[in-house]
C-alpha atoms as a PDB file:
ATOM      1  CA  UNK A   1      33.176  78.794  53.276  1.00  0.00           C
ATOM      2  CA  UNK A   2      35.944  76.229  54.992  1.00  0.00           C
ATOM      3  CA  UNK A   3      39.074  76.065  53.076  1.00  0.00           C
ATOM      4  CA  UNK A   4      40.908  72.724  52.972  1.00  0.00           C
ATOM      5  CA  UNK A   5      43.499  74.103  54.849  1.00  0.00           C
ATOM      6  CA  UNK A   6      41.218  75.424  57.526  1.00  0.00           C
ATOM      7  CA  UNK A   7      39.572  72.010  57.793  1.00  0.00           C
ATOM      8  CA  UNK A   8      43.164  69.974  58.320  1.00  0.00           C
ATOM      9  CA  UNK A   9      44.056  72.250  60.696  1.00  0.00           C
ATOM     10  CA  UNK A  10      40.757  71.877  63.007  1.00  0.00           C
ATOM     11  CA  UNK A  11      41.538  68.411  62.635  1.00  0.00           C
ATOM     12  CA  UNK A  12      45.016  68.604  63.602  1.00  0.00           C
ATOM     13  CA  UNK A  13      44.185  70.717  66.286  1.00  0.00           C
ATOM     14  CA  UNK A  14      41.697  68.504  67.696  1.00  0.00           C
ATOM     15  CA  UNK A  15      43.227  64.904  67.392  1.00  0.00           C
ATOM     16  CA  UNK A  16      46.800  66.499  69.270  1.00  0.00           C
ATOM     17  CA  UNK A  17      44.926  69.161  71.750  1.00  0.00           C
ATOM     18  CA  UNK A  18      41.694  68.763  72.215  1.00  0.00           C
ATOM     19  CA  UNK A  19      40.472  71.740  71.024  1.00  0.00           C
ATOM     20  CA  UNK A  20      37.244  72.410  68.445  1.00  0.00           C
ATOM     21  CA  UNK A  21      37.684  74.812  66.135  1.00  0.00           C
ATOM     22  CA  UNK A  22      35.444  76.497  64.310  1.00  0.00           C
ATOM     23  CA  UNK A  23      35.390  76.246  60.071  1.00  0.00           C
ATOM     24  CA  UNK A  24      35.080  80.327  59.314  1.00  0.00           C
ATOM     25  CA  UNK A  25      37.528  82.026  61.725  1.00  0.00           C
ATOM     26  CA  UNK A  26      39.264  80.124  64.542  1.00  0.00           C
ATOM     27  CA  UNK A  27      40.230  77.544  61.930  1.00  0.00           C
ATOM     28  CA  UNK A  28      41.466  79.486  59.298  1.00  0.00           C
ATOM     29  CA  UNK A  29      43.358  81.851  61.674  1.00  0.00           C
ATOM     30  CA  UNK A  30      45.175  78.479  62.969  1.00  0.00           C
ATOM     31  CA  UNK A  31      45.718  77.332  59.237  1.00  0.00           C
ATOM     32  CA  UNK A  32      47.501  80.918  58.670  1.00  0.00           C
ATOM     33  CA  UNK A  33      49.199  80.552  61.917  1.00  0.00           C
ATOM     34  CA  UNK A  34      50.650  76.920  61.199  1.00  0.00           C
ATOM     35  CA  UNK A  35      51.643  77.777  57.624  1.00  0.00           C
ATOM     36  CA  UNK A  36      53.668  80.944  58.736  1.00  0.00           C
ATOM     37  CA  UNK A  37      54.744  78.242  61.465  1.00  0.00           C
ATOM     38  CA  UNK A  38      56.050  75.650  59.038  1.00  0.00           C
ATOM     39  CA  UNK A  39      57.320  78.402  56.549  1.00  0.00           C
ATOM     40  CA  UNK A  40      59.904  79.882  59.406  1.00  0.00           C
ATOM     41  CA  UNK A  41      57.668  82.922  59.316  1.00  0.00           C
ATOM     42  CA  UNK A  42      57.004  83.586  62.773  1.00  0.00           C
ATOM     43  CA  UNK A  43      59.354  85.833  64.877  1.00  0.00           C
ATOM     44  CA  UNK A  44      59.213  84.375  68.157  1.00  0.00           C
ATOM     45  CA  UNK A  45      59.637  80.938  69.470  1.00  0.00           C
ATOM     46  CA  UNK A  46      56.849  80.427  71.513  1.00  0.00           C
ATOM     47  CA  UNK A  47      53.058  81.839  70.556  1.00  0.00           C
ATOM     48  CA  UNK A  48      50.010  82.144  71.965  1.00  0.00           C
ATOM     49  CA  UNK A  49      46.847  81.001  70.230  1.00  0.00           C
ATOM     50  CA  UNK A  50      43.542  82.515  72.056  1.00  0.00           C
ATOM     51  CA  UNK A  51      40.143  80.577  71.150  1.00  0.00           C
ATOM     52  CA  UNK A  52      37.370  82.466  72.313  1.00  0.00           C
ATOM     53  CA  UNK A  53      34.719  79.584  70.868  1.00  0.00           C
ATOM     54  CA  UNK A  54      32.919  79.251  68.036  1.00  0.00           C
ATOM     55  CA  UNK A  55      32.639  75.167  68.284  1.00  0.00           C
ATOM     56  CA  UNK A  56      29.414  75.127  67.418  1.00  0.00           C
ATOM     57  CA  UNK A  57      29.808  76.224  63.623  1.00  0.00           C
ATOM     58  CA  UNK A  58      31.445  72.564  63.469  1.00  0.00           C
ATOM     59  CA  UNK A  59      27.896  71.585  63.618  1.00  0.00           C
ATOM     60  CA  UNK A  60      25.963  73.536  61.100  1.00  0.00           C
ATOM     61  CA  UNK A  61      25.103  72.495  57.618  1.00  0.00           C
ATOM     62  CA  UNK A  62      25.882  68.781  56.386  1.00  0.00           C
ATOM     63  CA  UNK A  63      29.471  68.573  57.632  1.00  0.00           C
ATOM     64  CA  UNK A  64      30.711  67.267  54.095  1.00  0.00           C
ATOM     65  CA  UNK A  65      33.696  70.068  54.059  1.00  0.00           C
ATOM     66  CA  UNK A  66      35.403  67.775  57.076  1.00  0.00           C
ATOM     67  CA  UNK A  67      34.118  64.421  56.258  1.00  0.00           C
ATOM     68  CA  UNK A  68      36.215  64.479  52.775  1.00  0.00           C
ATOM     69  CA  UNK A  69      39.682  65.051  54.621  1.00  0.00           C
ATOM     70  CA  UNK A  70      42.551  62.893  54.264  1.00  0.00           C
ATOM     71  CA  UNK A  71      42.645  60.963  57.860  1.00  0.00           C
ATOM     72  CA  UNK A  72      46.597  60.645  57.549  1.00  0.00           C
ATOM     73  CA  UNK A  73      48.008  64.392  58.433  1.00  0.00           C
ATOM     74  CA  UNK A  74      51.187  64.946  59.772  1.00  0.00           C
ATOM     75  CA  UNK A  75      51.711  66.820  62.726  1.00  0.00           C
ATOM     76  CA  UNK A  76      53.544  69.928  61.906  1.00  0.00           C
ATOM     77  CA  UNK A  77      56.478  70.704  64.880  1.00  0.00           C
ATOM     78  CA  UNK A  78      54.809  73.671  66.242  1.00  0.00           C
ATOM     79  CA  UNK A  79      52.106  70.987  67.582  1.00  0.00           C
ATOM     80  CA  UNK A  80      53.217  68.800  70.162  1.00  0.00           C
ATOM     81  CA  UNK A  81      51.604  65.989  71.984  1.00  0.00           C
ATOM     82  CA  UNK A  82      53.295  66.403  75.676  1.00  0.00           C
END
């Protein structure tokens, strides 16, 4: 099942890079990622995220676990828009 956090941070990751992300892995792995991110809890400066698909998972069942998001997230600094 798609966690909240999973879900803001598909959303995050698609409004800023224009990425899809799926709900069950790629999502939550970027969720984990930003939080350690936020938290000062990564040891290197720069990090590589690989996305080896999974878009399609975005379309399965009745999408209500991403149409109930808040619309207003902020963009964490380990995202940036340049």
């Amino acid at each position: 099942m798609p966690t909240a956090e999973a879900a803001s941070a598909i959303q995050l990751v698609a409004r800023t890079e224009g990425v899809l992300l799926d709900p069950t892995y790629t999502g939550k792995a970027m969720a984990g990622l930003l939080a350690r991110r936020n938290a000062g809890r990564l040891p290197y400066r720069s990090v590589i995220f690989l996305h080896t698909g999974g878009e399609p998972a975005l379309f399965t069942g009745d999408g209500a676990w991403l149409a109930n998001l808040e619309t207003d997230i902020e963009e964490p600094p380990c995202i940036s828009s340049s």
